[in-house]
N, C-alpha and C. Protein backbone atom coordinates (compact mmCIF):
# COMPACT_ATOMS: atom_id res chain seq x y z
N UNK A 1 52.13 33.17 181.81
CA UNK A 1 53.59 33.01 181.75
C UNK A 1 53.99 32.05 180.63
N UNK A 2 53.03 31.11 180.51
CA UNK A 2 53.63 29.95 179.49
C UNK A 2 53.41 30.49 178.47
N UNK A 3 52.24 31.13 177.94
CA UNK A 3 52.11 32.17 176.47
C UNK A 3 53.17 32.94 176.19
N UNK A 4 53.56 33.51 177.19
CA UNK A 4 54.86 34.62 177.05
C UNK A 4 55.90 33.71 176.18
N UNK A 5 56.36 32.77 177.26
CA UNK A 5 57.53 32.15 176.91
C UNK A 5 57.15 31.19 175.37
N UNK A 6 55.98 31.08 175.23
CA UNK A 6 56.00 30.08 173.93
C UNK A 6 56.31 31.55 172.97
N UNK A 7 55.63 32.67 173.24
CA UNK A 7 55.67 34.15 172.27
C UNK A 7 57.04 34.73 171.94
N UNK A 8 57.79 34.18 172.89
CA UNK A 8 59.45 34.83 173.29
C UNK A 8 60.24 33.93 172.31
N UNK A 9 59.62 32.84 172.49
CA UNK A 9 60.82 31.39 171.83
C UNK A 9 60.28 32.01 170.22
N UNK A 10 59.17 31.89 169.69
CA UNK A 10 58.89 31.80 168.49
C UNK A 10 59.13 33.16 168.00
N UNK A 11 59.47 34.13 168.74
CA UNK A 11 59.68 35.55 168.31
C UNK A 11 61.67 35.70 168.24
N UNK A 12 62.03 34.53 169.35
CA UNK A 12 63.66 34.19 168.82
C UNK A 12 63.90 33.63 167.37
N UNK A 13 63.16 32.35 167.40
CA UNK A 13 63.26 31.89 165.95
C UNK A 13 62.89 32.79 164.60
N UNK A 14 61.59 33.92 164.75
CA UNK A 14 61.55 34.12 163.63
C UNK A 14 62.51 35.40 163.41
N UNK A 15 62.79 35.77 164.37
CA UNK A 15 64.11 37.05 164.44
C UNK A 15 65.73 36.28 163.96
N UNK A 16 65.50 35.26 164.05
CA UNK A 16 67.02 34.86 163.90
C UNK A 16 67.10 34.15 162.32
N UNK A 17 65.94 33.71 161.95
CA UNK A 17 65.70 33.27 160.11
C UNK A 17 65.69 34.79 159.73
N UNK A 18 65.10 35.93 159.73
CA UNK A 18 64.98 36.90 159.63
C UNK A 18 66.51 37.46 159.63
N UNK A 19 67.03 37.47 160.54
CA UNK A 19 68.37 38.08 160.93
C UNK A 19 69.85 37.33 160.20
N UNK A 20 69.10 36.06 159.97
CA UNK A 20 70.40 35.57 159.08
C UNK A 20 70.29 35.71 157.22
N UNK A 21 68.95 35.58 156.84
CA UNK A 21 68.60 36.02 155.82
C UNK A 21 69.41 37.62 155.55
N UNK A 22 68.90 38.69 156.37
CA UNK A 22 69.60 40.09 156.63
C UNK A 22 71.10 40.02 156.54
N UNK A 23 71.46 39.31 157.16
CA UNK A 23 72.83 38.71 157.43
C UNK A 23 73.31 38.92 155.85
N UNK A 24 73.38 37.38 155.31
CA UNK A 24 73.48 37.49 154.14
C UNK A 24 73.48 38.50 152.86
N UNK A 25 71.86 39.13 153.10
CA UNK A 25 71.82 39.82 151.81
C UNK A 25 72.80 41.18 152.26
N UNK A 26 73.31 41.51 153.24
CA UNK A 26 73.78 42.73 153.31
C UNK A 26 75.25 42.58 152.70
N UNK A 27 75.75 40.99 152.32
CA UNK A 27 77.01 41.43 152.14
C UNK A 27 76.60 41.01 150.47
N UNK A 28 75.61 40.64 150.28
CA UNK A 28 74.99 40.52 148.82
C UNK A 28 74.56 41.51 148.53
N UNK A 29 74.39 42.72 148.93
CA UNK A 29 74.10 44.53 148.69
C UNK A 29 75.14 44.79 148.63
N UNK A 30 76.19 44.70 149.60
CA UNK A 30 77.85 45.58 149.34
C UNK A 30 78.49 44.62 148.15
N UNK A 31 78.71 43.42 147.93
CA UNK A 31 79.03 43.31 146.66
C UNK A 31 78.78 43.75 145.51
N UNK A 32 77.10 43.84 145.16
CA UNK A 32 76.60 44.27 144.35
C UNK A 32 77.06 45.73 143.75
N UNK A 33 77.35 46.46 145.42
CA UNK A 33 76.87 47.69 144.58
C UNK A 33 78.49 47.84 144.56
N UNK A 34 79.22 47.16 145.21
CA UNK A 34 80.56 47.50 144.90
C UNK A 34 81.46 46.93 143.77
N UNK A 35 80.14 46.53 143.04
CA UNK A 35 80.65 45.61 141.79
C UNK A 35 81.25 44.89 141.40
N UNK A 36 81.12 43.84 142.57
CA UNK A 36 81.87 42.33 142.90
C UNK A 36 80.88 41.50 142.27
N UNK A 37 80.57 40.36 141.38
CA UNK A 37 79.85 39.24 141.34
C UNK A 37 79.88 38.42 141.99
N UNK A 38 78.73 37.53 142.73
CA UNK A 38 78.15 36.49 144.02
C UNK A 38 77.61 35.94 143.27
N UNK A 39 77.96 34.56 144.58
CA UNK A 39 76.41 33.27 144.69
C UNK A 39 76.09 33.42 145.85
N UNK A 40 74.63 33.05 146.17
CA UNK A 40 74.61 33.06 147.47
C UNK A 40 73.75 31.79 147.17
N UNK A 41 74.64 30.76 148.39
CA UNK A 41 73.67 29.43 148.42
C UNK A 41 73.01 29.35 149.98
N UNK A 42 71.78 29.06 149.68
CA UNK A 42 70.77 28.86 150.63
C UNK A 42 70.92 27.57 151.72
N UNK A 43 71.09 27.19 152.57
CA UNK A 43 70.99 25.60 153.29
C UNK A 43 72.31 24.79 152.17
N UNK A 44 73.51 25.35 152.17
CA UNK A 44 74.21 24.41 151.42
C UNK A 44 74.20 22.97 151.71
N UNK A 45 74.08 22.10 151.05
CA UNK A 45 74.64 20.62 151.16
C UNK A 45 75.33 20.02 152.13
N UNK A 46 74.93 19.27 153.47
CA UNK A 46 75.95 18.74 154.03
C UNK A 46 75.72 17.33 154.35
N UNK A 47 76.43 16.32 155.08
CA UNK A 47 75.82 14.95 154.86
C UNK A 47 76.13 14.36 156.27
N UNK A 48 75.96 15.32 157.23
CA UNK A 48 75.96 15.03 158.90
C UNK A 48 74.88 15.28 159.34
N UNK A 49 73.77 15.64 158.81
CA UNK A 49 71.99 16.00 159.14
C UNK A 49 72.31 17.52 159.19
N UNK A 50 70.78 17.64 159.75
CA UNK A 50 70.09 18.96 159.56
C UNK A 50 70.52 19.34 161.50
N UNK A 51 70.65 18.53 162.25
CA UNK A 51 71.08 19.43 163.27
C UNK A 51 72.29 19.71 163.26
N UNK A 52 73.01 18.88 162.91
CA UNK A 52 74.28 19.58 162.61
C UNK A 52 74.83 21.23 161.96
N UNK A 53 73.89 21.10 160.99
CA UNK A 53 73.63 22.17 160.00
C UNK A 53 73.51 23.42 160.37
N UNK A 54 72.13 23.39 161.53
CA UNK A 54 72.09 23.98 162.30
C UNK A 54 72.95 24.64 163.02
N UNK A 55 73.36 23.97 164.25
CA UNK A 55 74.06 24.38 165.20
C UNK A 55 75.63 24.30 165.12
N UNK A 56 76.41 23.86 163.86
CA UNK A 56 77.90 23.74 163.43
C UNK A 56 77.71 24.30 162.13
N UNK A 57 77.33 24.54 161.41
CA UNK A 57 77.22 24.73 159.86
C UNK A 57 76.86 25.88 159.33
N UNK A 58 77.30 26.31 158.04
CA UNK A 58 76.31 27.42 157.34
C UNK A 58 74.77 27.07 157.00
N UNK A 59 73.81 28.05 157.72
CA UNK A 59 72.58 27.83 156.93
C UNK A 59 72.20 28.71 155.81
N UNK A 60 73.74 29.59 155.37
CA UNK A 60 73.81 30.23 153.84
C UNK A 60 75.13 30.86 153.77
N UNK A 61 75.90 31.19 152.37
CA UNK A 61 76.36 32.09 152.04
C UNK A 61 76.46 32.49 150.95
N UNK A 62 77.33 33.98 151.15
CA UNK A 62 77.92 34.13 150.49
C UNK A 62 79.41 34.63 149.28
N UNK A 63 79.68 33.50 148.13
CA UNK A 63 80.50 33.73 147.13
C UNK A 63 80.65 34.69 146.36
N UNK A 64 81.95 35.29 147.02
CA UNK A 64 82.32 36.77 145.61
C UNK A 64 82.66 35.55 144.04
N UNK A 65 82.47 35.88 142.98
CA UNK A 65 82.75 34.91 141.58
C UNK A 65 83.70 35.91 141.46
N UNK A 66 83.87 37.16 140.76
CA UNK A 66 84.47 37.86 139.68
C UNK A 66 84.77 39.16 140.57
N UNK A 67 86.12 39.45 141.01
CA UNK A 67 86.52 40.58 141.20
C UNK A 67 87.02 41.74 140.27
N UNK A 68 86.75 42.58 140.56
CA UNK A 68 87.16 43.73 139.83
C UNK A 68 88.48 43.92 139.91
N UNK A 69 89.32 44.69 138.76
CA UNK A 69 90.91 44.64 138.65
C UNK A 69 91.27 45.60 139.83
N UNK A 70 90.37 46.64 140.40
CA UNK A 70 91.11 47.59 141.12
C UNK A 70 90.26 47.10 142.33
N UNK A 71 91.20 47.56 143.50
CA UNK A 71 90.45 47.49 144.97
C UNK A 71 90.19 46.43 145.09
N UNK A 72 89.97 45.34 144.81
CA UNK A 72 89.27 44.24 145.52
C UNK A 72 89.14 43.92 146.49
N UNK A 73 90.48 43.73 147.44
CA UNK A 73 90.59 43.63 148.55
C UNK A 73 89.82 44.43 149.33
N UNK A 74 89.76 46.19 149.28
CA UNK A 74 88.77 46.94 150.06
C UNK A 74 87.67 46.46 150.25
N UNK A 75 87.23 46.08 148.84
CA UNK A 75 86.17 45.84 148.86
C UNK A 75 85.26 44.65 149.42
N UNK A 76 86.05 43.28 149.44
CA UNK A 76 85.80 42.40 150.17
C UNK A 76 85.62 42.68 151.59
N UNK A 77 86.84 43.32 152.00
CA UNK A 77 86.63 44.25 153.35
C UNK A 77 85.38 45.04 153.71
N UNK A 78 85.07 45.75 153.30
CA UNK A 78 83.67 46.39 153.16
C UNK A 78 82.40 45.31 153.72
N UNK A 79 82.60 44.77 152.31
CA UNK A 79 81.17 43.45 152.09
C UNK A 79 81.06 43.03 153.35
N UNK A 80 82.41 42.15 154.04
CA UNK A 80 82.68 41.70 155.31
C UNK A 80 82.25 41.80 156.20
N UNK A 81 82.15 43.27 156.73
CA UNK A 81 81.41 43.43 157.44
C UNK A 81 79.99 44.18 157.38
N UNK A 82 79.49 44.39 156.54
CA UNK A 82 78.11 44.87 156.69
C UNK A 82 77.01 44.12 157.39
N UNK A 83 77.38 43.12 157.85
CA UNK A 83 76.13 42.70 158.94
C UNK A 83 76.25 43.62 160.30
N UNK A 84 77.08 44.79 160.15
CA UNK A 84 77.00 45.70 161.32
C UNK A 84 76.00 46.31 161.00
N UNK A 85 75.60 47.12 159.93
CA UNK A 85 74.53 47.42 159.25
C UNK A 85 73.53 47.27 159.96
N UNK A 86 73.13 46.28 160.40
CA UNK A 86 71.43 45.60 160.68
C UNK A 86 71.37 46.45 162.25
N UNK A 87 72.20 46.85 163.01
CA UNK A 87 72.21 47.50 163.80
C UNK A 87 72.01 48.97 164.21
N UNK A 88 71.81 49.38 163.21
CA UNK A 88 71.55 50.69 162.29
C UNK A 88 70.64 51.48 163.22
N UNK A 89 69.66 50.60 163.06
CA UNK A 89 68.49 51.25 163.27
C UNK A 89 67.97 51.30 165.24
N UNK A 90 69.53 50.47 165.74
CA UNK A 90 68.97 50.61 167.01
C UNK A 90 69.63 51.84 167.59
N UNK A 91 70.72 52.82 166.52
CA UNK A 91 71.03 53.80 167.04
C UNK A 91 70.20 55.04 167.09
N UNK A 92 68.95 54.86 167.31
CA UNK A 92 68.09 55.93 167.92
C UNK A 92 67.77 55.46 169.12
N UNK A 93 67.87 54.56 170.07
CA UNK A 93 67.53 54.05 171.36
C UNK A 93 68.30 55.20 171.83
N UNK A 94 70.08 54.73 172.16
CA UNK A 94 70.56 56.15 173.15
C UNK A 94 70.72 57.57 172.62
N UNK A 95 70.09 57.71 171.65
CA UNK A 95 69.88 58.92 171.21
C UNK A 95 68.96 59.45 171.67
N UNK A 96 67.37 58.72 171.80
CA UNK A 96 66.42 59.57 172.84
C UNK A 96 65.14 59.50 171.49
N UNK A 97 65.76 58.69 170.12
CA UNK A 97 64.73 58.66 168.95
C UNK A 97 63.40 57.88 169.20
N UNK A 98 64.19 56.49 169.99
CA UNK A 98 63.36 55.39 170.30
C UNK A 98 63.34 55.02 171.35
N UNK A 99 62.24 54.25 171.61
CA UNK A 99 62.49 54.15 173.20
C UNK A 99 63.55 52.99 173.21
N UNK A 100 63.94 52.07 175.07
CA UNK A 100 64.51 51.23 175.59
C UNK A 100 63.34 50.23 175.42
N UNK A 101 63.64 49.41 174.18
CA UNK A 101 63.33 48.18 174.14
C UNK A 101 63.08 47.22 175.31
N UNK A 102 64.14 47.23 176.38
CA UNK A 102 64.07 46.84 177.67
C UNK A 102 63.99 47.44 179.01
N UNK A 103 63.59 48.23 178.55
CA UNK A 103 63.01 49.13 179.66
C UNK A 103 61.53 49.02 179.69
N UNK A 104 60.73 48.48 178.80
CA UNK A 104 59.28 47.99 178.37
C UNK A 104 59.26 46.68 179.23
N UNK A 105 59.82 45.76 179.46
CA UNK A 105 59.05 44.53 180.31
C UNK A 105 58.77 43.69 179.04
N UNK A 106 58.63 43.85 177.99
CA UNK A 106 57.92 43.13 177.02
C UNK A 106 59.08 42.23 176.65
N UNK A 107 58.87 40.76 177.25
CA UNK A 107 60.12 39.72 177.09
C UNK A 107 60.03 39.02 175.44
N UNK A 108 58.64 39.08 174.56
CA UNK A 108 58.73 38.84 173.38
C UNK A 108 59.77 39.58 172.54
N UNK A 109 59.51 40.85 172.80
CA UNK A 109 60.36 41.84 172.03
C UNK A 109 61.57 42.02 172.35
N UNK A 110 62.18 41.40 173.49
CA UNK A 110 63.74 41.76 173.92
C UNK A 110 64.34 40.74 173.59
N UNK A 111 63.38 39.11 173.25
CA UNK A 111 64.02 38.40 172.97
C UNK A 111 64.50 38.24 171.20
N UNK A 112 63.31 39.04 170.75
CA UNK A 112 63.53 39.50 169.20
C UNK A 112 64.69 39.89 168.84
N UNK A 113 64.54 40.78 169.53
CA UNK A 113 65.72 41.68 169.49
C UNK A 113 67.08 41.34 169.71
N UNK A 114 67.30 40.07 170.70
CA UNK A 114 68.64 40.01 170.85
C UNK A 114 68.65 39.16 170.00
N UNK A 115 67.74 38.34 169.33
CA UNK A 115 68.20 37.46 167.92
C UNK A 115 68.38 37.97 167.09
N UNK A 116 67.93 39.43 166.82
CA UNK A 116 67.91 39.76 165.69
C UNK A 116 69.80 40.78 165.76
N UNK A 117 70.00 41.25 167.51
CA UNK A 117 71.72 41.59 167.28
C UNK A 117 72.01 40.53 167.11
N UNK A 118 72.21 38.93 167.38
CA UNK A 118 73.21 38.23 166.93
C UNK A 118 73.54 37.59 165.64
N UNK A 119 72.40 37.95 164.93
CA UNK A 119 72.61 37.94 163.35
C UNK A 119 73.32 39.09 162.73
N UNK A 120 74.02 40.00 163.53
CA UNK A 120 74.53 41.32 163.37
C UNK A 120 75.71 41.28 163.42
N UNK A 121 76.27 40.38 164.17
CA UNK A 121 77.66 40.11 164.23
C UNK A 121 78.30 39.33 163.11
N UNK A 122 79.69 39.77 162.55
CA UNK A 122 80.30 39.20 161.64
C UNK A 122 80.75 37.70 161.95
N UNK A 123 80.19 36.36 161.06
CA UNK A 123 80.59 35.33 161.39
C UNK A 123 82.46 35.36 161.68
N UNK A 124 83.37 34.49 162.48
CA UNK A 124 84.42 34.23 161.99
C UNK A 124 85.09 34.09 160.40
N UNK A 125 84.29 33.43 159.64
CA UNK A 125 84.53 33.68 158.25
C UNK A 125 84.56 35.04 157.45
N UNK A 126 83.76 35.94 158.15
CA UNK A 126 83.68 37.13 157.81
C UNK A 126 84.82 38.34 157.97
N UNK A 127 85.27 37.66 159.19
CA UNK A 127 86.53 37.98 159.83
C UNK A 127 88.03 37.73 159.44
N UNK A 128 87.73 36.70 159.15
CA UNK A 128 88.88 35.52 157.75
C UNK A 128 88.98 36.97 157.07
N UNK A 129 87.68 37.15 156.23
CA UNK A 129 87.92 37.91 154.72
C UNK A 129 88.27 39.24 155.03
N UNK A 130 88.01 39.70 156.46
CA UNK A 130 88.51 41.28 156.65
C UNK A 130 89.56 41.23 156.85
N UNK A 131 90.51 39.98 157.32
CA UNK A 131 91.80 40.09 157.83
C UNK A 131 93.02 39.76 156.23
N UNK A 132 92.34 38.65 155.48
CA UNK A 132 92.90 38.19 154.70
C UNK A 132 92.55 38.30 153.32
N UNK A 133 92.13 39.40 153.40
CA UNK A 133 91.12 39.66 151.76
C UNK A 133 92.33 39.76 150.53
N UNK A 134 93.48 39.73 150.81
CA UNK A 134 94.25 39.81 149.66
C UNK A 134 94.48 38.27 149.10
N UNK A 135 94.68 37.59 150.56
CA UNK A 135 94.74 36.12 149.68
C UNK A 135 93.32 35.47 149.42
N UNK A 136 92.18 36.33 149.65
CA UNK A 136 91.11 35.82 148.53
C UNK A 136 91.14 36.04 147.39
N UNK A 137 91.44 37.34 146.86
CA UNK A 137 91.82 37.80 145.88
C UNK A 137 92.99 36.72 145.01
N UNK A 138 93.97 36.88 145.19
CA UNK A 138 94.92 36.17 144.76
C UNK A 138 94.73 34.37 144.68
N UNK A 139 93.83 33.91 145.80
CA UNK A 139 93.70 32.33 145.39
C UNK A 139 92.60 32.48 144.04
N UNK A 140 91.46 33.50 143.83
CA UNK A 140 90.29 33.79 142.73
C UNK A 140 91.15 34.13 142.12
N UNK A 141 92.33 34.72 141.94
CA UNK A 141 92.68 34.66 140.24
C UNK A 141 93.50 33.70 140.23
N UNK A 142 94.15 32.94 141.36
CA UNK A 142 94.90 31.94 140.64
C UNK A 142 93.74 30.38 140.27
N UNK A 143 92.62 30.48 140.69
CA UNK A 143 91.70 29.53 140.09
C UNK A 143 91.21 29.91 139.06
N UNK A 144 91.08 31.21 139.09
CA UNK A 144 90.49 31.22 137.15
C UNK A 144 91.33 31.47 136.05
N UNK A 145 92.62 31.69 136.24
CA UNK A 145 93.95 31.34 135.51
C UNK A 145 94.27 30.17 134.89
């Protein structure tokens, strides 16, 4: 039982570095290909510690730089949410492709798994930019003006 649970915890953690990494690059793929320019900063800078960081903080994002003259807004929209994306692949479960992850007993893998959906969900900030993507747009050109 104690193997399990040390196998479960360390299979949360590496699903959720995993899942936020994913996180990230997916809205660093929809920019890309939607021909937005990014930064993406890793563990940004903060000066309240590392648990803070953790558990209140970004442990990455990412910055559109240079929008394109047409669409932008869609497109931020788009980017926004593609951490739905990472979920992709669990739509063969009720399809009958794959099996029930939890229907196996195997508590390593269910706990994977639910770290790896909650890196799937759009942060609140992400939510900001789907709701308000015009005044991102418009504050980025009035800063590089």
């Amino acid at each position: 039982m104690t193997h399990e649970l040390f196998g479960a915890a360390f299979a949360l953690l590496a699903s959720g570095v995993a899942g936020i990494i994913a996180h990230e690059l997916s809205h660093a793929l929809a920019l890309s290909t939607l021909g937005v320019s990014y930064r993406i900063d890793w563990a940004p800078a903060r000066d309240d510690g590392l648990l803070s960081m953790v558990f209140f903080g970004k442990l990455a994002s990412v910055t559109p730089q240079a929008f394109p003259a047409t669409r932008a807004p869609l497109r931020l929209k788009i980017a926004s949410m593609m951490p739905l994306t990472l979920l992709l692949p669990l739509a063969g479960i009720p399809l009958g492709v794959l099996p029930d992850p939890f229907a196996t007993g195997n508590l390593t893998l269910q706990v994977a798994l639910i770290g790896w959906m909650a890196c799937a969900i759009p942060s609140p900030q992400d939510f900001s930019v789907l709701w308000y993507a015009r005044c991102v747009v418009r504050r980025q050109k009035n800063e590089t003006a």
